[in-house]
PDB file of N, CA and C in Angstrom:
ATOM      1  N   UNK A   1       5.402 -26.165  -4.064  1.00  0.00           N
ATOM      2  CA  UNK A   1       4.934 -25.479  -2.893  1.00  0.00           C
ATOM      3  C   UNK A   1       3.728 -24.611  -3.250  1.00  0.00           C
ATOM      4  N   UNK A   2       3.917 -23.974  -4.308  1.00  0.00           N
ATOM      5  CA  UNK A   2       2.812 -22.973  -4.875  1.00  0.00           C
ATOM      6  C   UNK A   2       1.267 -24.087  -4.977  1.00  0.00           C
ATOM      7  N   UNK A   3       1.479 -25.095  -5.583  1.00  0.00           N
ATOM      8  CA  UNK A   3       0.199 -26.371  -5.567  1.00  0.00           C
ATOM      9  C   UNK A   3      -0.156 -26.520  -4.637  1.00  0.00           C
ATOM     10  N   UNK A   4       0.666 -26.665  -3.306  1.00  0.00           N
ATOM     11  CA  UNK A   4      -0.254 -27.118  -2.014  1.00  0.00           C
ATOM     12  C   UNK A   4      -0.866 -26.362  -1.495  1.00  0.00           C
ATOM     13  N   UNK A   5      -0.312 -24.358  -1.438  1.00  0.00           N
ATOM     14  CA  UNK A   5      -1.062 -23.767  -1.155  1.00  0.00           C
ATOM     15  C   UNK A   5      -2.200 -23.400  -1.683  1.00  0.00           C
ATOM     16  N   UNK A   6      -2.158 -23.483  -3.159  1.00  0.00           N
ATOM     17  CA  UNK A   6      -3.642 -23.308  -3.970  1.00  0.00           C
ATOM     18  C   UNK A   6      -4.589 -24.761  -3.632  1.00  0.00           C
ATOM     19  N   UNK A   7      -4.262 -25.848  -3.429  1.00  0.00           N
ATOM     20  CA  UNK A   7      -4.795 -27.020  -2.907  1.00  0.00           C
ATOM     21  C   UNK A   7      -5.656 -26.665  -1.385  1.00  0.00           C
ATOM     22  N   UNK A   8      -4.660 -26.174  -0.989  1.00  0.00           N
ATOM     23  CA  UNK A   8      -4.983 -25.727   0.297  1.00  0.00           C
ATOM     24  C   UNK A   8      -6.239 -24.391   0.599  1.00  0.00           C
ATOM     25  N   UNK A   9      -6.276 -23.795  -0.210  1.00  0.00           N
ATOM     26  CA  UNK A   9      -6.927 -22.561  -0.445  1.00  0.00           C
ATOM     27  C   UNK A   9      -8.228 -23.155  -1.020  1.00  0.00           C
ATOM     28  N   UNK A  10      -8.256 -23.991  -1.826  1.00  0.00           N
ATOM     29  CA  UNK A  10      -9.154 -24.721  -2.582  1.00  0.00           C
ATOM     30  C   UNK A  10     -10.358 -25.393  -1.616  1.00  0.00           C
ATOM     31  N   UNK A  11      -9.500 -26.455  -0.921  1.00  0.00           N
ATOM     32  CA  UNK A  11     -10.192 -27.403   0.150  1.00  0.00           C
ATOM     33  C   UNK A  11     -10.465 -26.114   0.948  1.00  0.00           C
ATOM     34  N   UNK A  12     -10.086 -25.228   1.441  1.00  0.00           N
ATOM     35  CA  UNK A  12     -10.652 -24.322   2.700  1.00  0.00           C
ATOM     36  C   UNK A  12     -12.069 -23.952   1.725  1.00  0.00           C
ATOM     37  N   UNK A  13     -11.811 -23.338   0.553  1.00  0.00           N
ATOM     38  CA  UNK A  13     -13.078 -22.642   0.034  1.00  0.00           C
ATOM     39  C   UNK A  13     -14.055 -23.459  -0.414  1.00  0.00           C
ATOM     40  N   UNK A  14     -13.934 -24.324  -0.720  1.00  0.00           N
ATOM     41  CA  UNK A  14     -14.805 -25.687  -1.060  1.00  0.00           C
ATOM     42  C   UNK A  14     -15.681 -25.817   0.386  1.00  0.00           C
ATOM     43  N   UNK A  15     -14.942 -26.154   1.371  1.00  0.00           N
ATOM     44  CA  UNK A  15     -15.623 -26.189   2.431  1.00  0.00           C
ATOM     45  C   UNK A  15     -16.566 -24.951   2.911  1.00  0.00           C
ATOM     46  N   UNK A  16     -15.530 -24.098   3.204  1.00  0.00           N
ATOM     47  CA  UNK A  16     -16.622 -22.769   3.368  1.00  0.00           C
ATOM     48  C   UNK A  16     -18.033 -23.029   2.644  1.00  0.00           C
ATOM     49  N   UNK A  17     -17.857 -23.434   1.189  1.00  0.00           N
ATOM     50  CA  UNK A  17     -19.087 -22.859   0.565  1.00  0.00           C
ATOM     51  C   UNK A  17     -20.115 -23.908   0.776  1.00  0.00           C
ATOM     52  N   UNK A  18     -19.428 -25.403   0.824  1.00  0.00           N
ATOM     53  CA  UNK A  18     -20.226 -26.306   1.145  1.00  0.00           C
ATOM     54  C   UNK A  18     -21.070 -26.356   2.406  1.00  0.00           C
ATOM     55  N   UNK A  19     -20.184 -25.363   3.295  1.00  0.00           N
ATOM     56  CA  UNK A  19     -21.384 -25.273   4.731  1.00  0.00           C
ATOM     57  C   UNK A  19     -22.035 -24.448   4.653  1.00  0.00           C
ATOM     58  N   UNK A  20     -22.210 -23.684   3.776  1.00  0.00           N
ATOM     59  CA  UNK A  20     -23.621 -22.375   3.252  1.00  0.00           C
ATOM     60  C   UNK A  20     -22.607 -21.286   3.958  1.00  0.00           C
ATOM     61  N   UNK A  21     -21.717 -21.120   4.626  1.00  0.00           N
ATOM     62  CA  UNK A  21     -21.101 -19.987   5.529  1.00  0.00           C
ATOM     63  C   UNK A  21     -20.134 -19.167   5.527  1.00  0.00           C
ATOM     64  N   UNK A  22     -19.781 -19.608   3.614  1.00  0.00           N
ATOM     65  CA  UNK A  22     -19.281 -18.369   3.151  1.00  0.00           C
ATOM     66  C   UNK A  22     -19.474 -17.170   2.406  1.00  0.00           C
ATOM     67  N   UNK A  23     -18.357 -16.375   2.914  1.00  0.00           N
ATOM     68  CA  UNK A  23     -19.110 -15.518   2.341  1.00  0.00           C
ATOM     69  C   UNK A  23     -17.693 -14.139   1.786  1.00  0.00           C
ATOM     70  N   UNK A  24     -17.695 -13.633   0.522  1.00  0.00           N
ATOM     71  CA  UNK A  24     -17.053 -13.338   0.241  1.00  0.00           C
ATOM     72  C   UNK A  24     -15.871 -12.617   1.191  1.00  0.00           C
ATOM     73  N   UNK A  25     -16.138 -11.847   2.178  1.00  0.00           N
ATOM     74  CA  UNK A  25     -15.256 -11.428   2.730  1.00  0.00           C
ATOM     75  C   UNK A  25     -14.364 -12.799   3.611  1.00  0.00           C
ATOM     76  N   UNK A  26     -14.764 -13.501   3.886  1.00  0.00           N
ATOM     77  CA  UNK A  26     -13.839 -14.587   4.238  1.00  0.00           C
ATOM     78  C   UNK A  26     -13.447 -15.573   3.316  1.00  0.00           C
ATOM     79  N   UNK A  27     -13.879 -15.602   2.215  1.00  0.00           N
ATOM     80  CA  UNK A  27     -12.971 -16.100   1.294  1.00  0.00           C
ATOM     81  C   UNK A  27     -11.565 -14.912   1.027  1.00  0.00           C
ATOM     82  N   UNK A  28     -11.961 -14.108   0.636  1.00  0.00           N
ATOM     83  CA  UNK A  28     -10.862 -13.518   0.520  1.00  0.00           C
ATOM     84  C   UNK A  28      -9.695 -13.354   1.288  1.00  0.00           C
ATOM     85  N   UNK A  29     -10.083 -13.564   2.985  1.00  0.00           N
ATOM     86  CA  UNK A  29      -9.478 -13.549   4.081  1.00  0.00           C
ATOM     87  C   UNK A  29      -8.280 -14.770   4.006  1.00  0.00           C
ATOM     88  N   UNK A  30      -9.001 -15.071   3.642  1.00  0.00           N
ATOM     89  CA  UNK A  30      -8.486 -17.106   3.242  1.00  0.00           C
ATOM     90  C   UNK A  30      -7.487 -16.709   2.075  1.00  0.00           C
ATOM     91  N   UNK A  31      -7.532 -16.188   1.424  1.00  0.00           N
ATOM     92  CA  UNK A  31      -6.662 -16.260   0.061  1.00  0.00           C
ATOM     93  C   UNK A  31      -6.063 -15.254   0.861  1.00  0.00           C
ATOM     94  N   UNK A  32      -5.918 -14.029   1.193  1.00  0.00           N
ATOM     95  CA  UNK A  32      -4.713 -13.351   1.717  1.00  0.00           C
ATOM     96  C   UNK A  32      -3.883 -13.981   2.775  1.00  0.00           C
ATOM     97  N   UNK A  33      -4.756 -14.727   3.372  1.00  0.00           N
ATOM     98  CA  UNK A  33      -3.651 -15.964   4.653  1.00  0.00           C
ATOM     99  C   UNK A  33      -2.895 -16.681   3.433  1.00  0.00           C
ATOM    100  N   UNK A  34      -2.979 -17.503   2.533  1.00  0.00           N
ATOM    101  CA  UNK A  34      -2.932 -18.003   1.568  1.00  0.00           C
ATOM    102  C   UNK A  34      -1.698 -17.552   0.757  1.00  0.00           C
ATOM    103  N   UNK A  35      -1.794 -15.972   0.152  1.00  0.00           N
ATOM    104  CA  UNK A  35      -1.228 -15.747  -0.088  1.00  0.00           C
ATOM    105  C   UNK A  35       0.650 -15.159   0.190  1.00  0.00           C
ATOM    106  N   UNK A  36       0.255 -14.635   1.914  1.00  0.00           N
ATOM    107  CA  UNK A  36       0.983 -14.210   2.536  1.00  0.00           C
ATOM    108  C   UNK A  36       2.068 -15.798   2.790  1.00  0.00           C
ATOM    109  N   UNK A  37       1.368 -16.878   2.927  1.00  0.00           N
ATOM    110  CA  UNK A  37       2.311 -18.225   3.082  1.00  0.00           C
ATOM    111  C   UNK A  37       3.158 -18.307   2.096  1.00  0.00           C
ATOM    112  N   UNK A  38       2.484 -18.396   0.870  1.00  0.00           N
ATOM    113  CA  UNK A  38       3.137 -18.386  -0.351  1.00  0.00           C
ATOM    114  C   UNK A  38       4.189 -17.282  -0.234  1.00  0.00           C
ATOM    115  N   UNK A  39       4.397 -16.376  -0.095  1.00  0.00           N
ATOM    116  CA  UNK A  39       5.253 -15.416  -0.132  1.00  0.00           C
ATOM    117  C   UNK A  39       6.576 -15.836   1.133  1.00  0.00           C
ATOM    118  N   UNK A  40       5.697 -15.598   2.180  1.00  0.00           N
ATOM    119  CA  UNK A  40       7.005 -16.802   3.298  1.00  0.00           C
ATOM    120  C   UNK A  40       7.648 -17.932   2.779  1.00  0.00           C
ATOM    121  N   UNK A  41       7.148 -18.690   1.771  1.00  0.00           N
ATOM    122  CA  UNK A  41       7.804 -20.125   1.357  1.00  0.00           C
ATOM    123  C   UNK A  41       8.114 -19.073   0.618  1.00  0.00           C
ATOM    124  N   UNK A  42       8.478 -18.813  -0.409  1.00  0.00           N
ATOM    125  CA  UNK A  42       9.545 -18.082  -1.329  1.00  0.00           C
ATOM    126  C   UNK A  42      10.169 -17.478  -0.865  1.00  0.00           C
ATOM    127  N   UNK A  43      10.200 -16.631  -0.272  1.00  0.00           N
ATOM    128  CA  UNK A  43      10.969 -16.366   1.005  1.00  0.00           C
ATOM    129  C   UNK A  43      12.025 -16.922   1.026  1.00  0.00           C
ATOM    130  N   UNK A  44      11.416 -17.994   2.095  1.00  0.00           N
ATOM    131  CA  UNK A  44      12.372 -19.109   2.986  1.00  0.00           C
ATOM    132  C   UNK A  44      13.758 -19.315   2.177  1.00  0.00           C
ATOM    133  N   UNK A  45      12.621 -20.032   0.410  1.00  0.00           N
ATOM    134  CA  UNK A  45      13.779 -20.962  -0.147  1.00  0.00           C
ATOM    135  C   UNK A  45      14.696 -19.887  -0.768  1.00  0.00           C
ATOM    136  N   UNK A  46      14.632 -18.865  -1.259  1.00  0.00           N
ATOM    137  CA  UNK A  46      15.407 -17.846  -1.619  1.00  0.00           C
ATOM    138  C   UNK A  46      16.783 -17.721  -0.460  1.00  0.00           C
ATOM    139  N   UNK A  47      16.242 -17.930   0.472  1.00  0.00           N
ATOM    140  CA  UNK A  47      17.071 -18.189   1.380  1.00  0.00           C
ATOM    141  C   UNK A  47      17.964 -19.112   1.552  1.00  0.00           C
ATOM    142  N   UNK A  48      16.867 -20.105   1.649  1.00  0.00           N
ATOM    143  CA  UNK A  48      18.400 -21.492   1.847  1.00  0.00           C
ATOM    144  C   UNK A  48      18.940 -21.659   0.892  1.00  0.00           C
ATOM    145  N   UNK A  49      18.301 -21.053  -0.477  1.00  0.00           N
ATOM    146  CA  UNK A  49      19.160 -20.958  -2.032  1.00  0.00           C
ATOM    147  C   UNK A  49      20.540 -20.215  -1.366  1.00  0.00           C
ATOM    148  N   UNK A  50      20.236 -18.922  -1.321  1.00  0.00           N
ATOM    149  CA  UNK A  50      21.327 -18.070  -1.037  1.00  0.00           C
ATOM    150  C   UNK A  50      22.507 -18.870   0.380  1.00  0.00           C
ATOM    151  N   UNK A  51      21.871 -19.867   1.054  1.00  0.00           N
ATOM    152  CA  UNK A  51      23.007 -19.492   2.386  1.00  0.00           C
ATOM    153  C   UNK A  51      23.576 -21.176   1.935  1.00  0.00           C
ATOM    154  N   UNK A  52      22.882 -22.054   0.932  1.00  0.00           N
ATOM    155  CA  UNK A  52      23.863 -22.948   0.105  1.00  0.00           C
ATOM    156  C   UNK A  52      24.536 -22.701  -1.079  1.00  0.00           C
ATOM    157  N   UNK A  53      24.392 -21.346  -1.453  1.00  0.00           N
ATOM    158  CA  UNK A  53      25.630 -21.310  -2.459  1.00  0.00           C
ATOM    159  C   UNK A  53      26.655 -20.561  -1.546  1.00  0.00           C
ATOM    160  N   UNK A  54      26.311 -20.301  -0.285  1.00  0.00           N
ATOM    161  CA  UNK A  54      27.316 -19.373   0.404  1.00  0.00           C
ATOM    162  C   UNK A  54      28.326 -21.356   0.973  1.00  0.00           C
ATOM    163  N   UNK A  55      27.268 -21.596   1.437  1.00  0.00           N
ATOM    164  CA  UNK A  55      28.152 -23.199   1.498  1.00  0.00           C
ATOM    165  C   UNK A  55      28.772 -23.816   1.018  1.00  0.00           C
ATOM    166  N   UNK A  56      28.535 -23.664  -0.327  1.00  0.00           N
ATOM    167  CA  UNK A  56      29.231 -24.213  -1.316  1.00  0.00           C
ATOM    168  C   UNK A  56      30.475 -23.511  -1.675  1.00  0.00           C
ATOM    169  N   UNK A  57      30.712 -22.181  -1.551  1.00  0.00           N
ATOM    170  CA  UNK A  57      31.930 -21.295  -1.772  1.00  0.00           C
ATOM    171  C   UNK A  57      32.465 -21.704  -0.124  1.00  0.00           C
ATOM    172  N   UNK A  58      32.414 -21.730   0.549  1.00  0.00           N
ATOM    173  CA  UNK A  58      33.021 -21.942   1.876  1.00  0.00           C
ATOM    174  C   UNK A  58      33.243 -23.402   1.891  1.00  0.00           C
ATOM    175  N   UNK A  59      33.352 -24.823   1.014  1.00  0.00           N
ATOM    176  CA  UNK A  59      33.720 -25.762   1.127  1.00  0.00           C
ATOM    177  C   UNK A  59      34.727 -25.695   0.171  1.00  0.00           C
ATOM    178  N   UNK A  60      34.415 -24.961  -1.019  1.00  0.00           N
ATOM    179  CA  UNK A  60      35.845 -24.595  -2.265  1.00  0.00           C
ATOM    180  C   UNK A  60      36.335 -24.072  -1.674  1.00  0.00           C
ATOM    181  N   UNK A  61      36.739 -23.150  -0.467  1.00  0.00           N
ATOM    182  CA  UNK A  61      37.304 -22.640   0.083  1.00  0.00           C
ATOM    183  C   UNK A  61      38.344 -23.300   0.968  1.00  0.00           C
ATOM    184  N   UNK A  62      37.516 -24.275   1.884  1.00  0.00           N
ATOM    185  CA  UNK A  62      37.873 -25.311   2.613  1.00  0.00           C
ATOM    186  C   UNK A  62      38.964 -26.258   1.935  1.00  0.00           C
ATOM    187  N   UNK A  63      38.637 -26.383   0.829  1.00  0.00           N
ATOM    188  CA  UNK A  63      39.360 -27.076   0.350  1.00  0.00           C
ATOM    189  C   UNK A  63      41.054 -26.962  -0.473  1.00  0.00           C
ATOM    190  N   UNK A  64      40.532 -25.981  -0.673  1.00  0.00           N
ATOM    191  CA  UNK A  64      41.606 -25.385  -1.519  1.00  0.00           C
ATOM    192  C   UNK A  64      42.469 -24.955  -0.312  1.00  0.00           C
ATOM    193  N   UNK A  65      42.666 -24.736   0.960  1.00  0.00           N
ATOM    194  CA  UNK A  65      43.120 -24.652   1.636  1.00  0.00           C
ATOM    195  C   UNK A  65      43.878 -26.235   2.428  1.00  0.00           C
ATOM    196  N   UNK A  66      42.791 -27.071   2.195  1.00  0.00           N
ATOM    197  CA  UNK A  66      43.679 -28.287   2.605  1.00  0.00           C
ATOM    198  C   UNK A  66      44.524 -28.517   1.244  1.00  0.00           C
ATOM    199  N   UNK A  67      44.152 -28.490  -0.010  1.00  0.00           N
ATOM    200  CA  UNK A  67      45.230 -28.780  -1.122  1.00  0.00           C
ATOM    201  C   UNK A  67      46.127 -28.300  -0.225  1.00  0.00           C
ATOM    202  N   UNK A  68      46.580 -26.551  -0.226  1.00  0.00           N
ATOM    203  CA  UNK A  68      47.759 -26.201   0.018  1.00  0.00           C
ATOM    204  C   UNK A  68      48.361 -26.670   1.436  1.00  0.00           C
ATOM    205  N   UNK A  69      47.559 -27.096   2.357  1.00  0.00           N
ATOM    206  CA  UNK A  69      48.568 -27.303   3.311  1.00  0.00           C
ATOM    207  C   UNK A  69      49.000 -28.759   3.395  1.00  0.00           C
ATOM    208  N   UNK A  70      48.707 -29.912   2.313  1.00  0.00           N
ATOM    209  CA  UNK A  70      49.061 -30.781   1.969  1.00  0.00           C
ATOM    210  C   UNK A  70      49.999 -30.856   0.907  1.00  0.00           C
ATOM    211  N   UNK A  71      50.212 -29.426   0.048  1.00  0.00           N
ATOM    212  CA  UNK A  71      51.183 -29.255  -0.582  1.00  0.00           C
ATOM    213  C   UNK A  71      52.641 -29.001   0.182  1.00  0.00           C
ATOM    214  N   UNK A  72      52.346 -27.690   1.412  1.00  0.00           N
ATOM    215  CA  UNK A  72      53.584 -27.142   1.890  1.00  0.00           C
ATOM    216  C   UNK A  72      53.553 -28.762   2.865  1.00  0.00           C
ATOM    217  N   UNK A  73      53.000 -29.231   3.533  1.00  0.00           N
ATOM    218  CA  UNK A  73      53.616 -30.820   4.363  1.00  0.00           C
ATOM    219  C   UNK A  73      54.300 -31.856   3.677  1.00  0.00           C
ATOM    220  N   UNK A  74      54.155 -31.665   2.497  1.00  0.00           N
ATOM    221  CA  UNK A  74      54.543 -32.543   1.473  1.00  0.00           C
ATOM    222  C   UNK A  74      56.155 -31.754   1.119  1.00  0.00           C
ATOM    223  N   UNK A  75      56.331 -30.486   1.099  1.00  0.00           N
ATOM    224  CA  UNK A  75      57.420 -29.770   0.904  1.00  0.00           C
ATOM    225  C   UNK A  75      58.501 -30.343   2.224  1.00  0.00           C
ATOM    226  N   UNK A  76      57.782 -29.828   3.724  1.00  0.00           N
ATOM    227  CA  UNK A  76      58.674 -29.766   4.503  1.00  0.00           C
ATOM    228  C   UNK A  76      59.005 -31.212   4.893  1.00  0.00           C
ATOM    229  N   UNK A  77      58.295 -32.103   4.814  1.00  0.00           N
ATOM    230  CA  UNK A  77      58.669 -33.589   4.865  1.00  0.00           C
ATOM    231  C   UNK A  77      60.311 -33.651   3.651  1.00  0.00           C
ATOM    232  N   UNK A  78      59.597 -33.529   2.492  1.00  0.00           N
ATOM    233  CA  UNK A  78      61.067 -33.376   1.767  1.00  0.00           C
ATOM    234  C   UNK A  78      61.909 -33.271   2.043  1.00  0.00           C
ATOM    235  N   UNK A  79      62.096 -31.343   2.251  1.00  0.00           N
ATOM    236  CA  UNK A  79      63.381 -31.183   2.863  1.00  0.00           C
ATOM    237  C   UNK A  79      63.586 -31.531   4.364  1.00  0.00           C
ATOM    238  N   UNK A  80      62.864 -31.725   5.006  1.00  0.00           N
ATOM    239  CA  UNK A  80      63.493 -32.926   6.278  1.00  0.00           C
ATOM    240  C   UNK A  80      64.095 -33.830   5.757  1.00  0.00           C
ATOM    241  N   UNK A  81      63.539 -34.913   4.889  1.00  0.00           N
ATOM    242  CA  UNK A  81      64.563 -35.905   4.773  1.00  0.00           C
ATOM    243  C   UNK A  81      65.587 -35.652   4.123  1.00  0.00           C
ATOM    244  N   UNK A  82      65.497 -34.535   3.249  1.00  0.00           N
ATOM    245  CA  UNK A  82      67.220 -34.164   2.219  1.00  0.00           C
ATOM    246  C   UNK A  82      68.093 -33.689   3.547  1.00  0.00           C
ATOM    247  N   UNK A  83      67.589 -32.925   4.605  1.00  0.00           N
ATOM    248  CA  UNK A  83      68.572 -32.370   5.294  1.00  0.00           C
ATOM    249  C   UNK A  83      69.184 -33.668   6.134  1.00  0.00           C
ATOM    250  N   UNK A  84      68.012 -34.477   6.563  1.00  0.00           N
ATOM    251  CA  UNK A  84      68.976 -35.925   7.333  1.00  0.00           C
ATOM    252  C   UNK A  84      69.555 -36.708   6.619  1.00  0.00           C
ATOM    253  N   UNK A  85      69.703 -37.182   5.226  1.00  0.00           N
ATOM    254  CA  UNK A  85      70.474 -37.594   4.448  1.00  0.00           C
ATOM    255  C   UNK A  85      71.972 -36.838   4.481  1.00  0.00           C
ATOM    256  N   UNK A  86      71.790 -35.753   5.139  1.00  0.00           N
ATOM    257  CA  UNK A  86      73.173 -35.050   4.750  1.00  0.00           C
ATOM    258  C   UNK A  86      74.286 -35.276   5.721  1.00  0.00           C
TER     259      UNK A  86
END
């Protein structure tokens, strides 16, 4: 992500300069737009980092909860059938 925005920053300033019509204060303008993206994409993924390891504990969670209630169904089936055997 960091490459496309320097790619991106690149081709903008390349151009600028190639049309004679830049000029330092808008280059720089360009790299603080630039930079501020970069900071939103890190951002972002810090984010969906954080709200998939929260996913990932909430499916161990999920789960470990069906173990047990496939354990206790597995119990009361049992003693259902020990008690109708009787």
């Amino acid at each position: 992500m960091k490459s496309t925005v320097k790619t991106a920053l690149s081709v903008v300033a390349f151009t600028a300069l190639a049309s004679g019509c830049a000029s330092t204060d808008k280059i720089d303008e360009v790299r603080n737009i630039a930079e501020a993206a970069q900071r939103t994409a890190n951002e972002a993924m810090q984010t969906a980092s954080s709200a998939e390891r929260k996913a990932n504990e909430a499916k161990r969670t999920a789960d470990a909860a069906m173990r047990s209630a496939e354990q206790a169904n597995t119990k009361i089936d049992r003693a259902f059938q020990e008690s109708m055997q009787k």
